[in-house]
Protein backbone atom coordinates (compact mmCIF):
# COMPACT_ATOMS: atom_id res chain seq x y z
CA UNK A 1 -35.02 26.59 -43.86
CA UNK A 2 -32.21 28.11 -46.33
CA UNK A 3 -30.35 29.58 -43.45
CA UNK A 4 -30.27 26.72 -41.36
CA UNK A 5 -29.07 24.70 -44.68
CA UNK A 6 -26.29 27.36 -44.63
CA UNK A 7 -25.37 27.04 -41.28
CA UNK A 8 -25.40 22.89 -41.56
CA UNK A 9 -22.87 23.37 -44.40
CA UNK A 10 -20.55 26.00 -42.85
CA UNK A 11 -20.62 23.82 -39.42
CA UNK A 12 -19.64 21.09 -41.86
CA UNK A 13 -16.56 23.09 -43.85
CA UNK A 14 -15.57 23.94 -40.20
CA UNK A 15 -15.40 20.41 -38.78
CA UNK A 16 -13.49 19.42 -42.40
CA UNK A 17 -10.87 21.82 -42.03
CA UNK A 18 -10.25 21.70 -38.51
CA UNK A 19 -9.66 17.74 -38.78
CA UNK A 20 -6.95 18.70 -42.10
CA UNK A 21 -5.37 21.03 -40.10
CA UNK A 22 -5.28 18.09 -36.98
CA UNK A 23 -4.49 15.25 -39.86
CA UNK A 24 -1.33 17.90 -40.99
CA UNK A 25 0.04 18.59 -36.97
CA UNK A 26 -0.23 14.77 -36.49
CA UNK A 27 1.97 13.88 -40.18
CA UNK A 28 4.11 16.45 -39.04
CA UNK A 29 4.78 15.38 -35.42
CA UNK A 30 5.51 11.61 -37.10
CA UNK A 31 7.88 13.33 -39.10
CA UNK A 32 9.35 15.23 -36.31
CA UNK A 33 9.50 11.76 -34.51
CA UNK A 34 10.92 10.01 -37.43
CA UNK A 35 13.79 12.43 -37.88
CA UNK A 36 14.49 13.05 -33.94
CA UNK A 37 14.06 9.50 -33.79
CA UNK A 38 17.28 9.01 -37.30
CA UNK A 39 19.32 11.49 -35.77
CA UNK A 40 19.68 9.64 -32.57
CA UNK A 41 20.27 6.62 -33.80
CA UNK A 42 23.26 7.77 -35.95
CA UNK A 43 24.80 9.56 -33.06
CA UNK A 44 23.87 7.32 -30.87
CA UNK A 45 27.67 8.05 -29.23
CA UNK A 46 26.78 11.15 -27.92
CA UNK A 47 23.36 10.10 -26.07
CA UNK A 48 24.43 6.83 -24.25
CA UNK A 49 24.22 7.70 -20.32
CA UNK A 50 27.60 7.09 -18.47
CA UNK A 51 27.75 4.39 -15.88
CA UNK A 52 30.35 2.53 -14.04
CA UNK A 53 31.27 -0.99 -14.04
CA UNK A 54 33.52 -1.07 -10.72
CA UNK A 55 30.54 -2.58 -8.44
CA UNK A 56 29.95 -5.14 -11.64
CA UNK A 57 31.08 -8.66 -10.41
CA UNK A 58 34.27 -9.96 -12.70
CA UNK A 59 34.48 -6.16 -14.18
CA UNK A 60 38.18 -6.23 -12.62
CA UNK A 61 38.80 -8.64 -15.59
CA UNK A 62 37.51 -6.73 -18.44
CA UNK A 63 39.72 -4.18 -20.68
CA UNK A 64 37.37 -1.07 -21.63
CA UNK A 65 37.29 0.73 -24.57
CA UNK A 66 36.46 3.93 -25.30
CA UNK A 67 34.35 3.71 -28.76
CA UNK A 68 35.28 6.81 -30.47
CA UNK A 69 36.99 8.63 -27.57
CA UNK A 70 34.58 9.58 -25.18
CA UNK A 71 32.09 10.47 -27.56
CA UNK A 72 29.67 11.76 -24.54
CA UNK A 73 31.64 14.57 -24.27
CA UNK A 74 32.93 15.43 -27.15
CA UNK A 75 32.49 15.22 -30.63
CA UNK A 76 33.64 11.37 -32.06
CA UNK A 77 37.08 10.90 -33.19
CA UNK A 78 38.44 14.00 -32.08
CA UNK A 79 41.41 14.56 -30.59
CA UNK A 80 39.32 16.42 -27.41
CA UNK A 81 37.28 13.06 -27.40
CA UNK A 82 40.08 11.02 -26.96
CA UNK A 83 41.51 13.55 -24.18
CA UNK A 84 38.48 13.31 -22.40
CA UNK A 85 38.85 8.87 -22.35
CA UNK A 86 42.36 9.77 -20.68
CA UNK A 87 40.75 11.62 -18.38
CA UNK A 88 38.31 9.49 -17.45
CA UNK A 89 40.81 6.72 -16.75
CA UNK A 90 40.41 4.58 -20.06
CA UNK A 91 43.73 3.17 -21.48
CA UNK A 92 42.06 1.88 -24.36
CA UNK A 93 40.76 4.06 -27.34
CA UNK A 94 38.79 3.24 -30.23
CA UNK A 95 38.83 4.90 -33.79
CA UNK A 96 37.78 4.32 -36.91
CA UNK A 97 39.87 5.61 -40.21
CA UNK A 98 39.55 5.96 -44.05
CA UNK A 99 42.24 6.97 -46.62
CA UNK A 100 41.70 10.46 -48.73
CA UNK A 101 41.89 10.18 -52.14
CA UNK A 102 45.98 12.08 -51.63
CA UNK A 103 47.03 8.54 -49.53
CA UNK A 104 46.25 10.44 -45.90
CA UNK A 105 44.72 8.23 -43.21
CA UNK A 106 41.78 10.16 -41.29
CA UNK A 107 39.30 9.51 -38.40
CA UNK A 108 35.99 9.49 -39.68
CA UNK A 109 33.38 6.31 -38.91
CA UNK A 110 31.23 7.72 -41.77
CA UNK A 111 32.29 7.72 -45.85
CA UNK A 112 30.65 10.88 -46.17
CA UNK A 113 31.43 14.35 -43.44
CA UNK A 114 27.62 15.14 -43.71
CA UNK A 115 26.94 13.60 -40.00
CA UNK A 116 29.76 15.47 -39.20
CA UNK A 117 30.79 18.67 -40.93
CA UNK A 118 27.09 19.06 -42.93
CA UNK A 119 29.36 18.83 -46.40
CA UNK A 120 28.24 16.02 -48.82
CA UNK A 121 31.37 14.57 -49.84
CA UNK A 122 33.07 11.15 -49.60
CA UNK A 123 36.38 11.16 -47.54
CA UNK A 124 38.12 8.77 -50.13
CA UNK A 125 37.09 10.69 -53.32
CA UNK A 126 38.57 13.82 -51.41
CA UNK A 127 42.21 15.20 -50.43
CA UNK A 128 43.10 15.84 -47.00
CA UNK A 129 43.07 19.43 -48.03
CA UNK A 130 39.70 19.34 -49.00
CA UNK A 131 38.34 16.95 -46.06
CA UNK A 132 40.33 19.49 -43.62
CA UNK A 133 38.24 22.48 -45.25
CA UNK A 134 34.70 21.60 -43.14
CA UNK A 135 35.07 21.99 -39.84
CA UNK A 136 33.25 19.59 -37.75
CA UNK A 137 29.82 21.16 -36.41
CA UNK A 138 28.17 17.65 -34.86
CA UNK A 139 28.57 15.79 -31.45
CA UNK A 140 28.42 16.18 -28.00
CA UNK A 141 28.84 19.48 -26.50
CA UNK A 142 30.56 21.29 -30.18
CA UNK A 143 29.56 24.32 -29.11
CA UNK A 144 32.53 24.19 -26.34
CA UNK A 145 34.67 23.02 -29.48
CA UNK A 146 34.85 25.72 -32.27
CA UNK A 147 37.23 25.69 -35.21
CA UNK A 148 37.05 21.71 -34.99
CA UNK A 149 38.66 19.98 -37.80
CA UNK A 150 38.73 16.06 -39.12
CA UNK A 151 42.27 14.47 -37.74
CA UNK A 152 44.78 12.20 -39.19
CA UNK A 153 45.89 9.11 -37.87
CA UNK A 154 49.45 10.50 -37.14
CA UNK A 155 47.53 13.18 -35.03
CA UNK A 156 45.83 10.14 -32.66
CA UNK A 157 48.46 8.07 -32.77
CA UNK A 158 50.86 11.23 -31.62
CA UNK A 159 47.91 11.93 -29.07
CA UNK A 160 47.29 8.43 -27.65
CA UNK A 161 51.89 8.15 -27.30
CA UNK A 162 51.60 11.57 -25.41
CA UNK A 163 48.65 10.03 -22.91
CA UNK A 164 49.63 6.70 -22.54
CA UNK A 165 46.69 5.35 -24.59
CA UNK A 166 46.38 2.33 -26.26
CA UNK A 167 45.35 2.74 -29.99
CA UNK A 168 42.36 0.30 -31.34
CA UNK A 169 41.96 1.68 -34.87
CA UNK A 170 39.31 0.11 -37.29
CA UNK A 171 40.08 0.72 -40.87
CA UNK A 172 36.63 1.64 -42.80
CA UNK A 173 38.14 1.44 -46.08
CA UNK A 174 37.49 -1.42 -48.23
CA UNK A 175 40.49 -3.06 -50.61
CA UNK A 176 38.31 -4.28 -53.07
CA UNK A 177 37.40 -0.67 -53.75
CA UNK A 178 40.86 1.40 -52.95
CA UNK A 179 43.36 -1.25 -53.56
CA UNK A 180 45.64 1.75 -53.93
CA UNK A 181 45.32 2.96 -50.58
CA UNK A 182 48.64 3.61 -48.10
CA UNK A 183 47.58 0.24 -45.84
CA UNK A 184 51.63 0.20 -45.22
CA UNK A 185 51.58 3.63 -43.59
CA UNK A 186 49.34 2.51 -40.70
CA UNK A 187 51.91 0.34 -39.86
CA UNK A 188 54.95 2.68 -40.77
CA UNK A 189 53.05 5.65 -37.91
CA UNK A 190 52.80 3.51 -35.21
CA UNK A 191 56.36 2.38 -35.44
CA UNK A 192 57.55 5.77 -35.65
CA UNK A 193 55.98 6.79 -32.63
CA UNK A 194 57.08 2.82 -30.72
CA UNK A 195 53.33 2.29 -30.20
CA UNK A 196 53.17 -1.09 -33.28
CA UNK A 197 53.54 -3.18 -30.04
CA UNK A 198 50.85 -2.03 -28.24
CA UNK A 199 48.02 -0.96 -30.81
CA UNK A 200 45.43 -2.91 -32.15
CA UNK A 201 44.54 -3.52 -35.48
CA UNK A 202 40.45 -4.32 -36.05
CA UNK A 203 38.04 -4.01 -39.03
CA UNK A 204 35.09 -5.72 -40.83
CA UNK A 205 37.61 -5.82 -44.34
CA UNK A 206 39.21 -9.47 -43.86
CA UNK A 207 41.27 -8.46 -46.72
CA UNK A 208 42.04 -5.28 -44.91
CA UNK A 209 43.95 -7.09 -42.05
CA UNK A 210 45.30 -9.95 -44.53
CA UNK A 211 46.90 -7.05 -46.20
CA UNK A 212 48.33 -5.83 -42.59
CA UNK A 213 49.51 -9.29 -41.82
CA UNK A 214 51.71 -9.42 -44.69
CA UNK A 215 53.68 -6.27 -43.54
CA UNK A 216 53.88 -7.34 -39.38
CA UNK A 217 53.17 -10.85 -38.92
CA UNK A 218 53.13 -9.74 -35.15
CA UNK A 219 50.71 -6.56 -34.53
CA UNK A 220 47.25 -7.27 -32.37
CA UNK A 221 44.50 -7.82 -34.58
CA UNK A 222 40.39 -8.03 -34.09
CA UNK A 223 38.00 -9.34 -36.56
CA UNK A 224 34.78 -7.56 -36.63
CA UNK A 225 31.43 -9.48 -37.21
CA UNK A 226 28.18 -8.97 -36.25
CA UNK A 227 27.92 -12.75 -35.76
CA UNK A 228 29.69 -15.13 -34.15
CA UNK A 229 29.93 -18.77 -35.46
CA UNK A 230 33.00 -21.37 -36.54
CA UNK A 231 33.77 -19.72 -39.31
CA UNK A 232 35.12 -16.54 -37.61
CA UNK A 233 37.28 -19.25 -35.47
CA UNK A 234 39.18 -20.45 -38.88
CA UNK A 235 39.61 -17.00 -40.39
CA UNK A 236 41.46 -15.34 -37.15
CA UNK A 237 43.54 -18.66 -36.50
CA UNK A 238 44.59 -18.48 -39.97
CA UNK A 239 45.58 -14.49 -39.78
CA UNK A 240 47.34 -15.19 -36.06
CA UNK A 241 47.43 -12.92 -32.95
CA UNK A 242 43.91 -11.96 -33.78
CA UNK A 243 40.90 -12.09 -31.67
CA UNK A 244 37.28 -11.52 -32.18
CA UNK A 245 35.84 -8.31 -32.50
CA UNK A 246 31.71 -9.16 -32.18
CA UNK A 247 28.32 -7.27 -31.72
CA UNK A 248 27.50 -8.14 -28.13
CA UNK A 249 23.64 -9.15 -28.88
CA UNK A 250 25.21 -12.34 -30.55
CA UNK A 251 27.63 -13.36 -27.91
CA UNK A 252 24.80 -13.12 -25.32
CA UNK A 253 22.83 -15.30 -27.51
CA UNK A 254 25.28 -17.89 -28.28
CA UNK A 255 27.40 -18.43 -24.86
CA UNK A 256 28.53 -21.74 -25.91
CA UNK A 257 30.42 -19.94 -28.55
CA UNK A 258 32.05 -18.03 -26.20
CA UNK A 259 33.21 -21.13 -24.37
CA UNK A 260 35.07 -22.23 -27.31
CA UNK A 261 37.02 -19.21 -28.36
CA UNK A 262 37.80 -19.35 -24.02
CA UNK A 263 38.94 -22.83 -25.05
CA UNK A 264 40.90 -21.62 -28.29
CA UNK A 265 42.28 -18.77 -26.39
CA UNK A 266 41.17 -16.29 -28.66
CA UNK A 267 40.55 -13.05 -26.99
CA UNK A 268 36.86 -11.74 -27.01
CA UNK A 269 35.90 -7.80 -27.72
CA UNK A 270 31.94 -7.10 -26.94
CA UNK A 271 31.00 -4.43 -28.88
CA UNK A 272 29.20 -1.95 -28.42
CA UNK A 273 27.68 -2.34 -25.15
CA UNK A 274 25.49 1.35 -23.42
CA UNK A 275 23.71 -0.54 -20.77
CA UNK A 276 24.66 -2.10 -17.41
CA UNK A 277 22.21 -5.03 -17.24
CA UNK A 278 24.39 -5.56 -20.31
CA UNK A 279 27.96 -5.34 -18.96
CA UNK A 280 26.56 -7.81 -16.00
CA UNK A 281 25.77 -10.73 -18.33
CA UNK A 282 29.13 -10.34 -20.41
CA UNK A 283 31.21 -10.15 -17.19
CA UNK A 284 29.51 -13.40 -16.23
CA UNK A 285 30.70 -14.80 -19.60
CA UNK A 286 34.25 -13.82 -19.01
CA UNK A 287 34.16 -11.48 -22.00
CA UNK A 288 37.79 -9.89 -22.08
CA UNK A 289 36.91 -6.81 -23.78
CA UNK A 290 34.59 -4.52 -24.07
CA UNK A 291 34.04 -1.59 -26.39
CA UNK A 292 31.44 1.05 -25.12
CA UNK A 293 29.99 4.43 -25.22
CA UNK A 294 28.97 4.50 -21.38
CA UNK A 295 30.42 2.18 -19.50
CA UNK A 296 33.40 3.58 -17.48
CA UNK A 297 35.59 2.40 -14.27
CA UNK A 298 35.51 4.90 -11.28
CA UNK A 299 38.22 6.45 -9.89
CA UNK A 300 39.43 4.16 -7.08
């Protein structure tokens, strides 16, 4: 009776530690998930799937943009990104920028290089020196990309001038929080290289592009929201030669807004838009931009 007792209880031990060991592989596949799951989602750039628009009806209307360069195959806001846009036929590149704590405009969407380079540090608490010292070691394909470093905006705005490319360059940083930061040299680069006519000023700062509208009352602007509604109308009318710059979930859910700025004549910019079904139900709104990760125009 005492061994089969003993052989109840072992049975039981058994059963208790194989369904830990089962409880600890399923916690650590959800945290597998979780993290696979983070990681894509903040390099989303490098894992939308390239399609073409040129079969879209009303796509011969729409200005692309590359978000980032072609960011699908190669790292994000690197000068091989925006080669590869060029290549692919895009006139229109997209970048975003932040001032170092030295007054040096760079292309980085992130404050901190940690997506990017691995190193914890804040691009506008750091030099360009120190930025310049991580090499970038994330985004598509980086192992056909060694010795990789973060550019300036005089190095895109050289690059886009020797391509033919049209510069769209968000500026990340905020006024309110570097009110000391070179927002005249933007400007200043893009005349030196003859490109202040053609390039495109956007950003989620309103103060940002009040700031640029006091230097060049005549330079393309976007405001960026995530939201369209009347108020955006006001606040680009009152900068001038801006348009709206707007996450393309809301214009698809508020058309009648779109029918006013078509009214105003302010230009609309979709952004950021990875999936045809997508593309087909902003080219039936007559949106006249489009910023996107994917979408691309075929060779004729």
């Amino acid at each position: 009776m005492r061994q089969c007792f003993k052989k109840i209880k072992l049975l039981s031990r058994r059963k208790k530690i194989i369904a830990a060991l089962i409880a600890v592989l399923l916690v650590s596949a959800l945290i597998i998930g979780i993290l696979v799951y983070h990681e894509r989602s903040a390099n989303f750039c490098q894992y939308a799937k390239p399609f073409s628009i040129s079969e879209i009806q009303g796509s011969d209307d729409i200005t692309l943009i590359a978000h980032r360069g072609c960011a699908v195959e190669a790292p994000e806001n690197t000068l091989p990104a925006f080669e590869k846009a060029a290549d692919k036929g895009y006139r229109y590149v997209e970048t975003d920028i932040r001032a170092t704590a030295d007054g040096v405009w760079v292309l980085s969407h992130d404050a901190s290089l940690k997506r990017m380079t691995g190193f914890r540090g804040k691009v506008e608490e750091m030099s360009l020196a120190e930025v310049q010292q991580h090499p970038i070691t994330g985004g598509a394909n980086i192992k056909d990309y060694p010795d990789l470093y973060t550019p300036t905006l005089e190095d895109f705005i050289r690059l886009c001038r020797q391509k033919q490319l049209i510069p769209v360059i968000e500026i990340k940083t905020k006024p309110a929080e570097y009110p000391k930061a070179p927002w005249r040299e933007i400007l200043t680069l893009l005349e030196q290289n003859g490109m202040q006519k053609q390039a495109v000023i956007i950003s989620f700062e309103y103060a940002a592009l009040e700031i640029l509208r006091e230097y060049n009352s005549e330079i393309a602007m976007q405001y960026l929201i995530k939201e369209i509604d009347e108020t955006a109308f006001s606040a680009v009318e009152k900068l001038g030669n801006c348009g709206i710059d707007c996450a393309y979930q809301s214009l698809l859910k508020h058309p009648d807004m779109v029918e006013v700025a078509k009214s105003a004549k302010i230009p609309l910019n979709a952004w950021t838009v990875d999936k045809k079904a997508d593309v087909e139900k902003l080219c039936a709104l007559g949106i006249e931009y489009l910023t996107s990760n994917a979408a691309y125009r075929a060779a004729d």
